[in-house]
Protein backbone atom coordinates (compact mmCIF):
# COMPACT_ATOMS: atom_id res chain seq x y z
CA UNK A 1 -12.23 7.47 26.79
CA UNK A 2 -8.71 5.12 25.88
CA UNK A 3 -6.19 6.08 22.88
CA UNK A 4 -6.72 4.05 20.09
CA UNK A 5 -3.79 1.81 18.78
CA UNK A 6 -3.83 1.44 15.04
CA UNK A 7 -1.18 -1.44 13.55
CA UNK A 8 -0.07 -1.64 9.70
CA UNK A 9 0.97 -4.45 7.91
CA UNK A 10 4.81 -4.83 8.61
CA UNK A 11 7.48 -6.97 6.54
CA UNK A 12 11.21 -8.57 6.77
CA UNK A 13 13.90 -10.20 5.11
CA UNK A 14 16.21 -12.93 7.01
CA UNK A 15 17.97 -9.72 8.62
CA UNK A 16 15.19 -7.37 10.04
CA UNK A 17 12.03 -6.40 10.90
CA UNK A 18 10.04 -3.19 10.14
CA UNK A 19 6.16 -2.87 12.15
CA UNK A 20 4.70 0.89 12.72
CA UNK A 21 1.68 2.20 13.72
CA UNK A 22 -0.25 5.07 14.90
CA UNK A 23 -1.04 6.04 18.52
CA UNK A 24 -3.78 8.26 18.87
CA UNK A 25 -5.38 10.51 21.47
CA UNK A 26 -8.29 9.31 23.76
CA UNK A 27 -11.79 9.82 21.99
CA UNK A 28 -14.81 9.32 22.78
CA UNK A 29 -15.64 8.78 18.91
CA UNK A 30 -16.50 5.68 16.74
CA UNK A 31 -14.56 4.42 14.11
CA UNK A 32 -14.96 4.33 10.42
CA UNK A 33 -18.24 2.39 9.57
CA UNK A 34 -17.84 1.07 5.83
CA UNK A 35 -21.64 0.01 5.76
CA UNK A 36 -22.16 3.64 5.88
CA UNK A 37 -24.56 5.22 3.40
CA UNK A 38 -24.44 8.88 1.85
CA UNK A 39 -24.22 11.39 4.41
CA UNK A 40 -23.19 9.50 7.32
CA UNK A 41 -20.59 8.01 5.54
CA UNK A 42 -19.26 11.38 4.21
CA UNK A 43 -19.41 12.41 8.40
CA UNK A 44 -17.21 8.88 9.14
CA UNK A 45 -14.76 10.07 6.22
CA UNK A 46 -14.01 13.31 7.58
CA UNK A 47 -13.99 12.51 11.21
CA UNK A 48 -11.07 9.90 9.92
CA UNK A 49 -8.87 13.24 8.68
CA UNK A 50 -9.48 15.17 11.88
CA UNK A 51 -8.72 12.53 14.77
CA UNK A 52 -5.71 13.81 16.77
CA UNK A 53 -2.36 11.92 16.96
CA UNK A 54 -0.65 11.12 20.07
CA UNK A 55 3.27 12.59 20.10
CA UNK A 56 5.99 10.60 22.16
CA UNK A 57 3.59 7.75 23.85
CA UNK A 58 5.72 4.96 25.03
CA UNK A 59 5.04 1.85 22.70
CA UNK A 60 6.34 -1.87 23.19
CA UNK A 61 7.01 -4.27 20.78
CA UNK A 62 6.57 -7.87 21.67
CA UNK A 63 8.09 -10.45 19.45
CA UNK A 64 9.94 -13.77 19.38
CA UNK A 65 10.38 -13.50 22.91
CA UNK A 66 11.51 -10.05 22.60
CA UNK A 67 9.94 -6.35 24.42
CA UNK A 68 11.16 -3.35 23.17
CA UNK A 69 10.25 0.01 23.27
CA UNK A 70 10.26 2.83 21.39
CA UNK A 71 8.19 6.43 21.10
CA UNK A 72 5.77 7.86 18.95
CA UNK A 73 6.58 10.65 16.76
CA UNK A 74 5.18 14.52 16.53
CA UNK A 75 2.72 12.60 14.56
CA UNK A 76 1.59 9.80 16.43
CA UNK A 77 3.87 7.40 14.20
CA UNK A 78 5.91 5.12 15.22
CA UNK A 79 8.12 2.54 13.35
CA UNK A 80 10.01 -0.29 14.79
CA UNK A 81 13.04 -1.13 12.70
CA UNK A 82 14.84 -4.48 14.71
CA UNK A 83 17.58 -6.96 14.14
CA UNK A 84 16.50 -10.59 13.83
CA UNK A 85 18.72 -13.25 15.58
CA UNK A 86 16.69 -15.92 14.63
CA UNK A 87 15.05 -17.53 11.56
CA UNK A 88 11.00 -16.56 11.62
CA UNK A 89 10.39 -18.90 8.54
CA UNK A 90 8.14 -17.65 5.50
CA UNK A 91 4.91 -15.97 5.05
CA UNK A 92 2.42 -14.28 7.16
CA UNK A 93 3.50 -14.23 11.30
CA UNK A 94 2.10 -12.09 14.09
CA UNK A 95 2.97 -9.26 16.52
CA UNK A 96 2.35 -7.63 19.05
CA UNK A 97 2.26 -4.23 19.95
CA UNK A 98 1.08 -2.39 23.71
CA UNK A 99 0.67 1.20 25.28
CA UNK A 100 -0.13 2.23 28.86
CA UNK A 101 -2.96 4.21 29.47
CA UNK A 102 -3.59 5.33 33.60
CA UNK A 103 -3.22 1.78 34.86
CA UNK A 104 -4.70 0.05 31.64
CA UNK A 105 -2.26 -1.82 29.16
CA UNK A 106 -3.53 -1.62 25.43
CA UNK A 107 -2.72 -4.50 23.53
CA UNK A 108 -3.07 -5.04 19.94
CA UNK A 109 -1.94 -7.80 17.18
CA UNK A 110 -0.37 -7.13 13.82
CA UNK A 111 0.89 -9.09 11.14
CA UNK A 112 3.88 -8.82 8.71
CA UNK A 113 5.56 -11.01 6.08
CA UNK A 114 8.88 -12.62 5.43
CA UNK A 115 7.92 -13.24 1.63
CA UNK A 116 8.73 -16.92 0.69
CA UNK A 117 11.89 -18.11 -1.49
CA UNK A 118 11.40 -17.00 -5.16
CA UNK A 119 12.52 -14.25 -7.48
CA UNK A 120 9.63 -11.96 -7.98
CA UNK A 121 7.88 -8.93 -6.36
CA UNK A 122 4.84 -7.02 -7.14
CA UNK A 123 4.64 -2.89 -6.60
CA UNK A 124 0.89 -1.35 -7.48
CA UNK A 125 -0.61 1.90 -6.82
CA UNK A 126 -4.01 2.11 -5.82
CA UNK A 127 -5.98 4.82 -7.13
CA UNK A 128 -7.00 4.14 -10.72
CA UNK A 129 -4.72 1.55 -11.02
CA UNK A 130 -6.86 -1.02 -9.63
CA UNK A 131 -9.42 1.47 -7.85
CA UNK A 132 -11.62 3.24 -9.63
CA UNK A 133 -11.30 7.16 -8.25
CA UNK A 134 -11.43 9.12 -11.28
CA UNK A 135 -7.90 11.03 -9.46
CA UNK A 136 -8.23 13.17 -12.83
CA UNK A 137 -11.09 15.06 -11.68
CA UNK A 138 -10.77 15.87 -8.02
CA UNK A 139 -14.18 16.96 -7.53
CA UNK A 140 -15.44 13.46 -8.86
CA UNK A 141 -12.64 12.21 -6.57
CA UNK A 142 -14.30 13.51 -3.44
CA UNK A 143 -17.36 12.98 -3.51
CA UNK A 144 -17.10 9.40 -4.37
CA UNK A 145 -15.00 9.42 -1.42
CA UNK A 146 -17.66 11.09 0.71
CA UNK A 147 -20.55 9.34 -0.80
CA UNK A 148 -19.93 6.10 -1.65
CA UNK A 149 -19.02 3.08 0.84
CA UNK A 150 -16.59 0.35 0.49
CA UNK A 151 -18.70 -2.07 -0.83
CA UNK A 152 -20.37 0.84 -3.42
CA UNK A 153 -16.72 1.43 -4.37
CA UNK A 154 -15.31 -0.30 -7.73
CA UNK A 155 -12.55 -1.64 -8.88
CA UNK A 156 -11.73 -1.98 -12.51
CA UNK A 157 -12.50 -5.45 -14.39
CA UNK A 158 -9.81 -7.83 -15.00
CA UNK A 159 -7.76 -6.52 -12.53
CA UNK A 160 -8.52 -9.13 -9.98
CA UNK A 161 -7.50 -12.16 -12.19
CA UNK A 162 -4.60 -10.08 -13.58
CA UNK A 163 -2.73 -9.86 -9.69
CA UNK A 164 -4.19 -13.00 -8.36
CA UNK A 165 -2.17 -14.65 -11.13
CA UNK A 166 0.84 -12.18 -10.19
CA UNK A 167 0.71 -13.36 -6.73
CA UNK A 168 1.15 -17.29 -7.53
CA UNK A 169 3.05 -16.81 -10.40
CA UNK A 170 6.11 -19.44 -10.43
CA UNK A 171 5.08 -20.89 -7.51
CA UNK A 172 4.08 -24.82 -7.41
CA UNK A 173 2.70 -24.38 -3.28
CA UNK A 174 -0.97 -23.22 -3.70
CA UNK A 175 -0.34 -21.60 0.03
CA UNK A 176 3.15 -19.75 -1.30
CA UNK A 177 2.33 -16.19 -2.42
CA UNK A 178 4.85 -13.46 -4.14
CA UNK A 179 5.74 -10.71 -2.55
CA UNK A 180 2.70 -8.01 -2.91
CA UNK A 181 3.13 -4.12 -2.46
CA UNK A 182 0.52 -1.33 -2.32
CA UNK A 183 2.39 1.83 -2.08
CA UNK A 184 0.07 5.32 -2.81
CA UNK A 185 -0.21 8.72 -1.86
CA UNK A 186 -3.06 8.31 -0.17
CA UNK A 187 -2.43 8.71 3.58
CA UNK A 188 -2.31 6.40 7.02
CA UNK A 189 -5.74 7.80 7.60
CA UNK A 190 -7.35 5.46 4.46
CA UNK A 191 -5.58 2.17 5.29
CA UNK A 192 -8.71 0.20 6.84
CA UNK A 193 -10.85 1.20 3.85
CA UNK A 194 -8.05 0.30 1.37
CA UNK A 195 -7.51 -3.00 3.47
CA UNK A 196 -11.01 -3.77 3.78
CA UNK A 197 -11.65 -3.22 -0.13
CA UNK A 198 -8.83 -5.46 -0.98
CA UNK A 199 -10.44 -8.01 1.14
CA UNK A 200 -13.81 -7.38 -0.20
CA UNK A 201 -12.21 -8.04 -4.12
CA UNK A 202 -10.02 -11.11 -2.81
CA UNK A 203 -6.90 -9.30 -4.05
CA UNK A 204 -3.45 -10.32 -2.62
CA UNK A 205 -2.71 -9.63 0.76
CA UNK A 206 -0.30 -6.66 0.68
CA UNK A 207 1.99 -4.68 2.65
CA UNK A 208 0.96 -1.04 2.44
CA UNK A 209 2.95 2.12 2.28
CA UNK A 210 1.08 5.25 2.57
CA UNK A 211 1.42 8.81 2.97
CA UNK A 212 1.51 10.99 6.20
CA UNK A 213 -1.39 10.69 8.38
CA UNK A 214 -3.70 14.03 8.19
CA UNK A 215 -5.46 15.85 11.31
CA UNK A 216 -7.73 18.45 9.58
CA UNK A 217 -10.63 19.20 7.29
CA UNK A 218 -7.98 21.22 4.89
CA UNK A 219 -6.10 17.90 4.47
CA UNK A 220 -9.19 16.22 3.44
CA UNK A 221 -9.78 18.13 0.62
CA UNK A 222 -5.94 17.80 -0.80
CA UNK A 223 -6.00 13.86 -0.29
CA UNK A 224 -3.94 12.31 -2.55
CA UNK A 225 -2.46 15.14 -3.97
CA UNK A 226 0.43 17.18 -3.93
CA UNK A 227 4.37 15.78 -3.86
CA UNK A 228 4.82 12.20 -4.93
CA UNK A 229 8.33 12.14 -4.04
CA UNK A 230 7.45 9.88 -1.07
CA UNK A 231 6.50 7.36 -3.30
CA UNK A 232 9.68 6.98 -5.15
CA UNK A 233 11.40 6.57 -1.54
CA UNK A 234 9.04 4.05 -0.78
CA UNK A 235 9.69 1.94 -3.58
CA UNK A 236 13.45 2.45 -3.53
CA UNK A 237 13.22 1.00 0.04
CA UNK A 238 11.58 -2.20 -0.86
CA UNK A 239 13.65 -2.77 -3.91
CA UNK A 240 16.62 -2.45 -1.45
CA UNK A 241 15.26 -4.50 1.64
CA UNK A 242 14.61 -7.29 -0.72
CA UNK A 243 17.54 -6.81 -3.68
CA UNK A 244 17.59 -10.12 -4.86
CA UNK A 245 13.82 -9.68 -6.45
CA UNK A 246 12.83 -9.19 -9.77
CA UNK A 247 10.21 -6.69 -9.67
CA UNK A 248 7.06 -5.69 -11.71
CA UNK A 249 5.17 -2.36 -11.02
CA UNK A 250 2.12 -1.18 -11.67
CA UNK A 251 0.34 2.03 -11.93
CA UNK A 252 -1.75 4.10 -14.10
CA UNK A 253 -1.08 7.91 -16.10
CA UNK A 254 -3.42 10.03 -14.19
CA UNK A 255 -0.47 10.89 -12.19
CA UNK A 256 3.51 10.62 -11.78
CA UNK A 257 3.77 6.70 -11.89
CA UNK A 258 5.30 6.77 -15.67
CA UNK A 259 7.93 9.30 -14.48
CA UNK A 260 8.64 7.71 -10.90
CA UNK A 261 8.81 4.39 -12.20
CA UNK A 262 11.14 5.25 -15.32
CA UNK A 263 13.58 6.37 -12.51
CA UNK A 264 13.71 3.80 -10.88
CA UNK A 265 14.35 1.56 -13.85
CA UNK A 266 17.10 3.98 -14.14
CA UNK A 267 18.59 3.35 -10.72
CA UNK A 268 18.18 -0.31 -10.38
CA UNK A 269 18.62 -1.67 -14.15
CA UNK A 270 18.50 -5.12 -13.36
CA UNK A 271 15.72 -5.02 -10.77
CA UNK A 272 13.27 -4.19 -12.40
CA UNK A 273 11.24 -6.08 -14.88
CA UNK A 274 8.14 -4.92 -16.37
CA UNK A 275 6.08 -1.84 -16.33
CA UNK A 276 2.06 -1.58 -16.72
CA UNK A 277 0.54 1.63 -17.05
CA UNK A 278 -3.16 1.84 -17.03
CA UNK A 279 -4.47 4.65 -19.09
CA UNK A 280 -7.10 6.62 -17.48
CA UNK A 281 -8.07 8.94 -20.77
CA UNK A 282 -9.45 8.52 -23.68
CA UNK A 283 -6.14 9.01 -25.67
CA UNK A 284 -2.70 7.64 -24.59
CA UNK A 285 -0.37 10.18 -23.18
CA UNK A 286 2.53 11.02 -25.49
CA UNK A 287 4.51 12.02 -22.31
CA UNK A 288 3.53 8.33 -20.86
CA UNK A 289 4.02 6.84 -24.09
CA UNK A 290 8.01 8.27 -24.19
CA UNK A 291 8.93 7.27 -20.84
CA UNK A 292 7.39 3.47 -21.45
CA UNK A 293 9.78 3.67 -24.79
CA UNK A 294 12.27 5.10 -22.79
CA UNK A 295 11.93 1.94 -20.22
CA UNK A 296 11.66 -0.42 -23.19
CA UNK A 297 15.25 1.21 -24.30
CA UNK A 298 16.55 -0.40 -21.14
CA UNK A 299 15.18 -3.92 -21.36
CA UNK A 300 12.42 -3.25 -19.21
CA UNK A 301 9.11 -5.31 -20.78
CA UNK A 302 5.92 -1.96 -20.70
CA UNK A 303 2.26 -2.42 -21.21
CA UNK A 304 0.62 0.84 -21.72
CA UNK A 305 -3.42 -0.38 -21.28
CA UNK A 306 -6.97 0.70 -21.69
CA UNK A 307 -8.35 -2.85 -20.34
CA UNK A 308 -6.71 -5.05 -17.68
CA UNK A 309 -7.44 -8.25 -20.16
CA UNK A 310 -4.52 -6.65 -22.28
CA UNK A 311 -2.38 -6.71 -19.32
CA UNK A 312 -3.13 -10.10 -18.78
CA UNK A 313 -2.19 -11.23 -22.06
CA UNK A 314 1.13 -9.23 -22.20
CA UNK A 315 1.75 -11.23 -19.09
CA UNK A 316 1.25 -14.22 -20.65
CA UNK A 317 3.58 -13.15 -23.61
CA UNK A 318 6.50 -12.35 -21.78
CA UNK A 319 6.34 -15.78 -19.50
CA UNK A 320 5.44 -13.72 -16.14
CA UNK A 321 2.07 -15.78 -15.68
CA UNK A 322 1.42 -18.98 -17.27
């Protein structure tokens, strides 16, 4: 038996870095399979909610010629927040980070980005916004979690196009991408099936933001669900580590997104550009439908959609993809 050593996508601006990660306790058990099918990929999914964190584990960072060490927190979290001194250029660059286990070292590479020169970022959600999860019905919910694998999984048409064109818009480098968030309330403990998914669907390579890691079968069955404030710190963090974007978010009405997001046009009323809503009823929302007019009332371009083609031409209208 070793701990396992879990990395997340980190990021930075010409000032700092931010990398975290999970350090868990030594297990005997395999990880998630996503080839899975039915029942023992319902067993993978839960055994992913009850693995058990490792509190206070010395970690090292290793980067640009620099060590340095933190500890891991009641959780098993741990977050490196560092000073650059030097330039680290643009895009996509590794790390590394390493525990000590008995007289074993445990190495592991992540990446992060330094997004390249431009004015424009990109905040999604994931469920129902570009994953089909049905978050309405949380019955549904779960057992398409439990029962279906990541390649049985959907996501919802046009939505691919719609951010691959987000991702190079304004940019004349085929190589150069926008800066691309996923921030959700789904938690640490469904970041390689979200990353693997993204993969699968060739959307843009993102930095994710998730919820609290969970350690029990209770959690499991409240996935996704309860506060939402953590979002709105989440995205209030990015819009401040990288003030001098323009931002578009995206999310969909099944939730809080129309309510987070119209405060956060509040606070930051040049920031922010556009708002898409993706509407996951039959009807709109007249709740949804006021704070979009309410955003509008503030210069902020909204799209409240049904299909992702109409996002993709409101795009086009308001000169954000050509």
């Amino acid at each position: 038996m070793r701990p396992l050593l879990k990395l997340y996508r980190g990021y930075a601006n010409e000032a700092e870095l931010i990398v975290m990660g999970h350090v868990f306790r030594p297990t005997t058990r395999e990880e998630y399979d996503f080839q899975k099918k039915r029942f023992r990929n319902a067993r993978s999914v839960i055994r992913m909610f009850r693995i058990k964190t490792q509190p206070n584990a010395s970690v090292f960072l290793e980067h640009n010629g620099q060590r340095v060490h933190t500890k891991t927190l009641a959780d098993g979290y741990f977050k490196f927040c560092i000073p650059l001194t030097t330039d680290v250029g643009y895009g996509w660059k590794d790390y590394w980070v390493s525990i000590r286990y008995q007289d074993e070292e445990i190495r592991a590479k992540g990446s992060y980005i330094r997004p390249y020169e431009g004015n424009l970022g990109f905040i999604s959600d994931i469920d129902d916004t570009f994953l089909v999860s049905h978050t309405r019905s949380p019955f549904r919910k779960l057992y398409i979690l439990l029962f279906r694998n990541v390649q049985e999984r959907k996501v919802f048409e046009g939505v691919v196009p719609h951010y691959q064109a987000l991702s190079t818009a304004g940019r004349n480098n085929k190589g150069e991408q926008n800066a691309f968030f996923y921030i959700s309330s789904s938690e640490w403990n469904l970041y390689r099936f979200i990353v693997d998914f993204t993969q699968l669907h060739q959307l843009p390579r993102a930095v994710m933001l998730l919820r609290d890691i969970k350690t029990s079968l209770w959690d499991f069955f409240v996935t996704g669900r309860g506060d939402h404030g953590h979002k709105f710190e989440k995205i209030r963090h990015i819009l401040e580590f990288y003030p001098h974007l323009r931002y578009t978010l995206l999310g969909d009405d099944s939730q809080h997104d129309p309510f987070l997001y119209e405060n956060i046009c509040k606070i930051f009323p040049v920031t922010v550009q556009a708002v898409y809503i993706r509407q996951t009823g039959d009807q709109p929302k007249p709740a949804t439908v006021a704070a979009l007019a309410n955003m509008a009332s503030m210069n902020v371009a909204t799209c409240y959609f049904r299909d992702s083609l109409e996002a993709i031409e409101h795009s086009r209208s308001i000169g954000l993809i050509s």
